[in-house]
PDB file of N, CA and C in Angstrom:
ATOM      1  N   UNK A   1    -125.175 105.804  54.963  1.00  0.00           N
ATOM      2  CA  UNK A   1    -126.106 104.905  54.331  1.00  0.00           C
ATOM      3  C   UNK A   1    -125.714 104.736  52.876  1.00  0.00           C
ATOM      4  N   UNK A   2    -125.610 103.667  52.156  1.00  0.00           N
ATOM      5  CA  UNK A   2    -125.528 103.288  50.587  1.00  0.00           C
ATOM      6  C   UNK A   2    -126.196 103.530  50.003  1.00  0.00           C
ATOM      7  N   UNK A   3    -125.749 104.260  48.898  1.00  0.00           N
ATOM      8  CA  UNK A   3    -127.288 104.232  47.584  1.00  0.00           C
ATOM      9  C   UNK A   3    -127.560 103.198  47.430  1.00  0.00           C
ATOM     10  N   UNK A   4    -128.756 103.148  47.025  1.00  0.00           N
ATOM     11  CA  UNK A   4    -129.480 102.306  46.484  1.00  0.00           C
ATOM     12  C   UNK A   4    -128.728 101.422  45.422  1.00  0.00           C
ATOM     13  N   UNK A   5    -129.009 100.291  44.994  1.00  0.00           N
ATOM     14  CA  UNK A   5    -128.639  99.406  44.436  1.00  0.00           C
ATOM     15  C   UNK A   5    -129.549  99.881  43.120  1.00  0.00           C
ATOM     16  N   UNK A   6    -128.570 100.148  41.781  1.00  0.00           N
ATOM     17  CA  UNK A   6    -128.956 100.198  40.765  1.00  0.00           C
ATOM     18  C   UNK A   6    -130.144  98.908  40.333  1.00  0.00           C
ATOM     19  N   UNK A   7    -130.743  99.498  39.077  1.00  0.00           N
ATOM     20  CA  UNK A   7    -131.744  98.202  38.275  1.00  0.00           C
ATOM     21  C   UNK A   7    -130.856  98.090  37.762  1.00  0.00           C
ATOM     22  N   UNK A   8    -130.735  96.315  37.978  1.00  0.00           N
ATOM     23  CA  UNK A   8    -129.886  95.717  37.152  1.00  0.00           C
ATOM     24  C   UNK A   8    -131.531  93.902  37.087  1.00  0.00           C
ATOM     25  N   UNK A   9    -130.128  93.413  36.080  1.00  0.00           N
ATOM     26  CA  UNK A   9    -131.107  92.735  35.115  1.00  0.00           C
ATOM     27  C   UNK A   9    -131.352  91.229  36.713  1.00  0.00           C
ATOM     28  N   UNK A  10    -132.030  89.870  36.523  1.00  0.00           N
ATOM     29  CA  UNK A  10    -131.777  89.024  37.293  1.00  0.00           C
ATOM     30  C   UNK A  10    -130.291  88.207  36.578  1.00  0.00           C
ATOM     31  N   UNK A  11    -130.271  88.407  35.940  1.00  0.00           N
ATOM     32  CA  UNK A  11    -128.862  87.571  35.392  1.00  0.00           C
ATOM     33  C   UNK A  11    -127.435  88.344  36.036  1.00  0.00           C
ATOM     34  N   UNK A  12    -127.669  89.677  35.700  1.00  0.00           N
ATOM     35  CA  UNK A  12    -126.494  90.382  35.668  1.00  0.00           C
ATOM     36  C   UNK A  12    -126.154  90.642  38.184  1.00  0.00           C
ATOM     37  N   UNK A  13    -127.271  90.243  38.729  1.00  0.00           N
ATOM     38  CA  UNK A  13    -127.778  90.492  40.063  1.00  0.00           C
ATOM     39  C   UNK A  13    -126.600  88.659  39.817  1.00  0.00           C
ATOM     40  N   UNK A  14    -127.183  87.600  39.284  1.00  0.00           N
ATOM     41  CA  UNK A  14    -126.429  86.413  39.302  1.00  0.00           C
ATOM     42  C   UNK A  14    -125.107  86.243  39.095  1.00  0.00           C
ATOM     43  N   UNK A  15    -124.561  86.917  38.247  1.00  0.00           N
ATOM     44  CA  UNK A  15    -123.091  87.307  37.849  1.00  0.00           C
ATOM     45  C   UNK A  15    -122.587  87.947  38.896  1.00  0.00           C
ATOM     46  N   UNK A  16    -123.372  88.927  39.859  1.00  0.00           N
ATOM     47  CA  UNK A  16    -122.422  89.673  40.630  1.00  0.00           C
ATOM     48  C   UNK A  16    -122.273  88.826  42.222  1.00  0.00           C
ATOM     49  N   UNK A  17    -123.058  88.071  42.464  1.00  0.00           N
ATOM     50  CA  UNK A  17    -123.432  86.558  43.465  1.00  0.00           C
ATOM     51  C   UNK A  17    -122.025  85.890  43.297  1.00  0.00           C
ATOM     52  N   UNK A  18    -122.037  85.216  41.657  1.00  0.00           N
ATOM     53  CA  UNK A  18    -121.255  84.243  41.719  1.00  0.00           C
ATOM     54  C   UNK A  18    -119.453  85.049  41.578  1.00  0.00           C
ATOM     55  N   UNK A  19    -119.480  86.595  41.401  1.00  0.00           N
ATOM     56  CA  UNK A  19    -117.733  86.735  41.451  1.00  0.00           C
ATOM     57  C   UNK A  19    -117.724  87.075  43.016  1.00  0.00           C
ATOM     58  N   UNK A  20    -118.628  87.179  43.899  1.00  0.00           N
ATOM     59  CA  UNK A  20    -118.722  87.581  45.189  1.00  0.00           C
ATOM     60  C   UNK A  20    -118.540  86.098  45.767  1.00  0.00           C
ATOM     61  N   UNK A  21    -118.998  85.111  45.484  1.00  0.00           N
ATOM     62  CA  UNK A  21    -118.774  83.950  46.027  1.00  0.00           C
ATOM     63  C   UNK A  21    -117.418  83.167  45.830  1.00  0.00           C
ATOM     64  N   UNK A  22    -116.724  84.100  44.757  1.00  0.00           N
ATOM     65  CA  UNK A  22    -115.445  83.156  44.115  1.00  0.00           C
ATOM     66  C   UNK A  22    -114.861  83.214  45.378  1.00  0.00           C
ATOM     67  N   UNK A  23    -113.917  82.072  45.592  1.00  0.00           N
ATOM     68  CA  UNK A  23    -112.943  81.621  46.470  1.00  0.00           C
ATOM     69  C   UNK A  23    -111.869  82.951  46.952  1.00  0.00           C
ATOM     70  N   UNK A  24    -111.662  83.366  45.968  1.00  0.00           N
ATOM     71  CA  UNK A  24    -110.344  84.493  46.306  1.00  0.00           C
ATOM     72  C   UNK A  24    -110.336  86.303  45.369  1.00  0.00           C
ATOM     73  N   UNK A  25    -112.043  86.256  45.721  1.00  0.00           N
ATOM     74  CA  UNK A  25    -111.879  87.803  44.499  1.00  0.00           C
ATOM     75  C   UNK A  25    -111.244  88.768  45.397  1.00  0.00           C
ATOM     76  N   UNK A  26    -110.302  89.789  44.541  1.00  0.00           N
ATOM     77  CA  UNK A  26    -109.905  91.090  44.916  1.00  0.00           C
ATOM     78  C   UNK A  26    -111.362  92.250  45.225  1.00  0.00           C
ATOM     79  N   UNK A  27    -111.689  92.306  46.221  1.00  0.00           N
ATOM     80  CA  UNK A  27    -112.729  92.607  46.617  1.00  0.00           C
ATOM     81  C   UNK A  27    -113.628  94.121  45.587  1.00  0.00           C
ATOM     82  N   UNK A  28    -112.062  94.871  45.488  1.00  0.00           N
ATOM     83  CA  UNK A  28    -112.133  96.083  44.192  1.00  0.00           C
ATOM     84  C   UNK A  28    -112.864  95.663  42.871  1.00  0.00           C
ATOM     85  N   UNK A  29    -112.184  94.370  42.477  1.00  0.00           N
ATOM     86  CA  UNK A  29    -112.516  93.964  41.667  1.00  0.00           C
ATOM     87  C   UNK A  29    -113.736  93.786  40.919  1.00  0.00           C
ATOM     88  N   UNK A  30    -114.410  93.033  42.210  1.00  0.00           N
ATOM     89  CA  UNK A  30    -115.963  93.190  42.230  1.00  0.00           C
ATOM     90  C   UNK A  30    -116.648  93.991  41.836  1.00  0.00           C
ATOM     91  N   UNK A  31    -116.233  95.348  43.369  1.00  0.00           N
ATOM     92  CA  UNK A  31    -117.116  96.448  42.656  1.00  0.00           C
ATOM     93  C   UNK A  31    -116.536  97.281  41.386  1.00  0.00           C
ATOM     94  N   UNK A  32    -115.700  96.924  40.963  1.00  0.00           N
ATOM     95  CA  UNK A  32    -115.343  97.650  39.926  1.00  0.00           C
ATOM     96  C   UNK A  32    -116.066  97.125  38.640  1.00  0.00           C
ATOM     97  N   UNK A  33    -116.069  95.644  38.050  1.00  0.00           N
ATOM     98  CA  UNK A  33    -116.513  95.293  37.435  1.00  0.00           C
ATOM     99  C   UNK A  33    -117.983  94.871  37.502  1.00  0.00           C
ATOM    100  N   UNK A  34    -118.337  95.318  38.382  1.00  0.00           N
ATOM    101  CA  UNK A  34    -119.797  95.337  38.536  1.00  0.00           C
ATOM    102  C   UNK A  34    -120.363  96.821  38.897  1.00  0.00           C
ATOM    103  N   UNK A  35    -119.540  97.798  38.732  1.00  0.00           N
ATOM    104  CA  UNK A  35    -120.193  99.088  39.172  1.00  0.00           C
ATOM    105  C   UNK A  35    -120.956  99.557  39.868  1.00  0.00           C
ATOM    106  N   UNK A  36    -120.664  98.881  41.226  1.00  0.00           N
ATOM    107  CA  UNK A  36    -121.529  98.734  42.710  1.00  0.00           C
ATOM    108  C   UNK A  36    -120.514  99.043  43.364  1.00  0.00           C
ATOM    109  N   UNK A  37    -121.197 100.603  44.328  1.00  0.00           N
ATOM    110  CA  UNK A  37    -119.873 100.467  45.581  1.00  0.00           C
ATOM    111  C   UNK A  37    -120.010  99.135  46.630  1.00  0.00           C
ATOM    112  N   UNK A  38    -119.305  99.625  47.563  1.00  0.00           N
ATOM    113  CA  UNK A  38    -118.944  98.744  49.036  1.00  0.00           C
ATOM    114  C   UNK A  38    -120.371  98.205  49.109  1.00  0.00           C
ATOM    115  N   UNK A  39    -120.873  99.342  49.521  1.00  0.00           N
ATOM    116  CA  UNK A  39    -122.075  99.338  50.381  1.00  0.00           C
ATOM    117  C   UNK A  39    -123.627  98.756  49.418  1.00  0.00           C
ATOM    118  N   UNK A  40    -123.033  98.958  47.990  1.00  0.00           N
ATOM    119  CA  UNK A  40    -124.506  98.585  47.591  1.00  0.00           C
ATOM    120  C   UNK A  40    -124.673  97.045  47.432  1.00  0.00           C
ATOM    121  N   UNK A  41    -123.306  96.553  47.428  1.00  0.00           N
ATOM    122  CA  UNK A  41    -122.688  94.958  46.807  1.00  0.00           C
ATOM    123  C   UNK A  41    -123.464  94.533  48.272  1.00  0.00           C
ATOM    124  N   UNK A  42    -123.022  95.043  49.479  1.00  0.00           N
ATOM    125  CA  UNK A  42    -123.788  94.132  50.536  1.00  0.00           C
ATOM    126  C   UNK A  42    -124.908  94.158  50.332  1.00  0.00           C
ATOM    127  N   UNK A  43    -125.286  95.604  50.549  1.00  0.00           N
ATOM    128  CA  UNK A  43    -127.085  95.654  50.386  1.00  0.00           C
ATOM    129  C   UNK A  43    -127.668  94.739  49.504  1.00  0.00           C
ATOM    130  N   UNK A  44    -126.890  94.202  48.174  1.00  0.00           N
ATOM    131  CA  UNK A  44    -127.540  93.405  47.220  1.00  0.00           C
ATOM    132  C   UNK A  44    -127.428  92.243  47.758  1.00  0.00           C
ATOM    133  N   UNK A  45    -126.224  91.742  48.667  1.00  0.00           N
ATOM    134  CA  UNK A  45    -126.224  90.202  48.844  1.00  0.00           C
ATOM    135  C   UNK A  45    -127.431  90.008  50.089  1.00  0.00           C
ATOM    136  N   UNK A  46    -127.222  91.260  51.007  1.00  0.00           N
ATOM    137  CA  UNK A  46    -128.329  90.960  51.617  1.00  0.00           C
ATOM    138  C   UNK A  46    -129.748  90.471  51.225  1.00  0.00           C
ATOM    139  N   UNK A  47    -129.897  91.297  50.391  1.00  0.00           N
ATOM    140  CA  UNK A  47    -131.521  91.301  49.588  1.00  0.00           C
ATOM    141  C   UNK A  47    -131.495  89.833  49.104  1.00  0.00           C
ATOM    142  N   UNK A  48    -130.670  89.422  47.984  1.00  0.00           N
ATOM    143  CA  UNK A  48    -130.649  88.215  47.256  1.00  0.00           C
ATOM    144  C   UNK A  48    -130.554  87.027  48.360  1.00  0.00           C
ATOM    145  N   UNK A  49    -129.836  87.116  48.534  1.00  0.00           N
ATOM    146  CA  UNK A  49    -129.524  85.182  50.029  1.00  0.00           C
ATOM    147  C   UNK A  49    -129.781  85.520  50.917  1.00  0.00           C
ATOM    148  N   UNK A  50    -129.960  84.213  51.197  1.00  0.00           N
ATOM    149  CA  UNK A  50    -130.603  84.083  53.033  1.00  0.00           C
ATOM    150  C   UNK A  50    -130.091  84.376  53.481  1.00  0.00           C
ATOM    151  N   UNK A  51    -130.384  84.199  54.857  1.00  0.00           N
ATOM    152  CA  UNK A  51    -129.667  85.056  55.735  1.00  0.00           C
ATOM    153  C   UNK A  51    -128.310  84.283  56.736  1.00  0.00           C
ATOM    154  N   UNK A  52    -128.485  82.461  56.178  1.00  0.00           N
ATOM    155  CA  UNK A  52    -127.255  82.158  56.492  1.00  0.00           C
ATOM    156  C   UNK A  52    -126.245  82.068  55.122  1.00  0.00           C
ATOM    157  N   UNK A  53    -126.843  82.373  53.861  1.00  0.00           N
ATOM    158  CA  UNK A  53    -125.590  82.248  53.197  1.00  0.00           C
ATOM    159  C   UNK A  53    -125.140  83.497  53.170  1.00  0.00           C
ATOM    160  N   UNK A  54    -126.114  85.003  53.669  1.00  0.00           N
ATOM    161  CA  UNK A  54    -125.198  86.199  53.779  1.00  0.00           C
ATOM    162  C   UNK A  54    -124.232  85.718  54.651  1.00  0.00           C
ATOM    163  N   UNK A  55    -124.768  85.528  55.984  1.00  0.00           N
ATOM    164  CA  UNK A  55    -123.313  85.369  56.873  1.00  0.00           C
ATOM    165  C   UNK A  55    -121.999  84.141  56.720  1.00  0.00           C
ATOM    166  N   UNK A  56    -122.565  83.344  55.820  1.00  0.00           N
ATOM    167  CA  UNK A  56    -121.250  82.067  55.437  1.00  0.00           C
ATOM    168  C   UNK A  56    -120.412  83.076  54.594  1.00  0.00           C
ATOM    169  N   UNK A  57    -120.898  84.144  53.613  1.00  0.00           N
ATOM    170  CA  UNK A  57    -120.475  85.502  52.980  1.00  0.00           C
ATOM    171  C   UNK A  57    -119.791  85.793  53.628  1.00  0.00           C
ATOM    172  N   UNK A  58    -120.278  86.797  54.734  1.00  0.00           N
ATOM    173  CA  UNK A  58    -119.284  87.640  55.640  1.00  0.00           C
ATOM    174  C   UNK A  58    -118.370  87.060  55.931  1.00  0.00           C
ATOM    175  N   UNK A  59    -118.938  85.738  56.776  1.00  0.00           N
ATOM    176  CA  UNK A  59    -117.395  84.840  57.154  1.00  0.00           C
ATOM    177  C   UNK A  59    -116.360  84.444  56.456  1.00  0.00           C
ATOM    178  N   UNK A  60    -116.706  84.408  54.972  1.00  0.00           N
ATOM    179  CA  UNK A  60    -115.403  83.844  54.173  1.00  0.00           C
ATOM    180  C   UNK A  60    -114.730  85.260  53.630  1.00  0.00           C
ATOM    181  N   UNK A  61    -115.510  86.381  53.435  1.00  0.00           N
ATOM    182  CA  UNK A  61    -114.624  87.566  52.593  1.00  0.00           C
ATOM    183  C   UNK A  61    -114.567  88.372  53.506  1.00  0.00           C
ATOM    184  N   UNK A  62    -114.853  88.645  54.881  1.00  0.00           N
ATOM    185  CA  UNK A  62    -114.699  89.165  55.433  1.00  0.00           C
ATOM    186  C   UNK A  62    -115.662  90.239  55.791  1.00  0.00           C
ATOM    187  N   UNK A  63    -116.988  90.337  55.101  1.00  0.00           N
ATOM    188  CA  UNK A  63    -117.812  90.771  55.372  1.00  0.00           C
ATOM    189  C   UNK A  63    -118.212  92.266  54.728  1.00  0.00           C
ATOM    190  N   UNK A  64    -117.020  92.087  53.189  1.00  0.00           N
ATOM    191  CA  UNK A  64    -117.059  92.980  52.441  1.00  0.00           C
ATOM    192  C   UNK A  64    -115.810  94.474  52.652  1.00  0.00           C
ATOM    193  N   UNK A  65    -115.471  94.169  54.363  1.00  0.00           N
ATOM    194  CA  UNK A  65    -113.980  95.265  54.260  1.00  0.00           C
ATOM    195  C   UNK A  65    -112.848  95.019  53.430  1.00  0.00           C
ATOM    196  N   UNK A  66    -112.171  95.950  53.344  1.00  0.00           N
ATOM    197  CA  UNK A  66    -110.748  95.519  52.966  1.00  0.00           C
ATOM    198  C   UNK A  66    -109.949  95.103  53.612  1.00  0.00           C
ATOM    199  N   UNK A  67    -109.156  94.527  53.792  1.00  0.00           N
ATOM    200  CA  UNK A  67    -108.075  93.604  54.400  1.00  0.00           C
ATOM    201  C   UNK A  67    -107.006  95.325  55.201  1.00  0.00           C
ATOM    202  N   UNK A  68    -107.410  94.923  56.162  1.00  0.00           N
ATOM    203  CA  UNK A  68    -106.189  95.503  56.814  1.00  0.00           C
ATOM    204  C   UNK A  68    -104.897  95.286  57.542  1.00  0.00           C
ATOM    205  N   UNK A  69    -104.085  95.865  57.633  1.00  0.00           N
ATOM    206  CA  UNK A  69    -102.151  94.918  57.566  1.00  0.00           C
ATOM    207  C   UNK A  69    -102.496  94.789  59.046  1.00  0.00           C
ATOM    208  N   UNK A  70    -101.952  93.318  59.329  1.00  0.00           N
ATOM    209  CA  UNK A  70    -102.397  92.737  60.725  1.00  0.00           C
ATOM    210  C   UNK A  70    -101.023  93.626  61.686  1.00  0.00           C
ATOM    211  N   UNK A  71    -101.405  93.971  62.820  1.00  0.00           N
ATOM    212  CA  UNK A  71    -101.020  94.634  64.130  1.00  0.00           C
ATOM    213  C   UNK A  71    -100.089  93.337  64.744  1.00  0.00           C
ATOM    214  N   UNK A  72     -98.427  93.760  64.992  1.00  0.00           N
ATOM    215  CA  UNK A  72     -97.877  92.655  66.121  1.00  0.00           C
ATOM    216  C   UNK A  72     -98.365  93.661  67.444  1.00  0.00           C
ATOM    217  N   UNK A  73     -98.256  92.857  68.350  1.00  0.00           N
ATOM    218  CA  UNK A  73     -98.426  92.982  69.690  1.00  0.00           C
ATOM    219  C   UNK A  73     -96.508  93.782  70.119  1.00  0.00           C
ATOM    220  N   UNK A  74     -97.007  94.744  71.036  1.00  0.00           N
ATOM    221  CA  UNK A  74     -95.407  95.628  71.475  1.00  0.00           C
ATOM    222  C   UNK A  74     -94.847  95.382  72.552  1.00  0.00           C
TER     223      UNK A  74
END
């Protein structure tokens, strides 16, 4: 389970929306510069957007994993 999502301000909750929405963030990035692990960055997008722009979310970044090196077939 994720900790809890720090108090943070409504602006600074907006800032972390819009580098989560950018087209191509390094997902680290995010939580690094926003000082939110994995798990609290979802928990927050959950809380903040609906529940189809969480999943237009998931669908474009992948749903918050890291990219793992794609498998050929043997």
């Amino acid at each position: 389970m994720a900790k809890p999502v720090p108090r943070i301000t409504p602006a600074e909750i907006q800032r972390v929306i819009a580098t989560a929405w950018d087209d191509h963030p390094p997902f680290n990035a995010v939580l690094m510069s926003h000082g939110l692990t994995q798990g609290q960055l979802v928990q927050l997008l959950k809380r903040e957007l609906t529940p189809s722009a969480y999943k237009l979310w998931c669908a474009r970044s992948g749903g918050g994993k890291p990219n793992a090196p794609a498998r050929r077939g043997r």
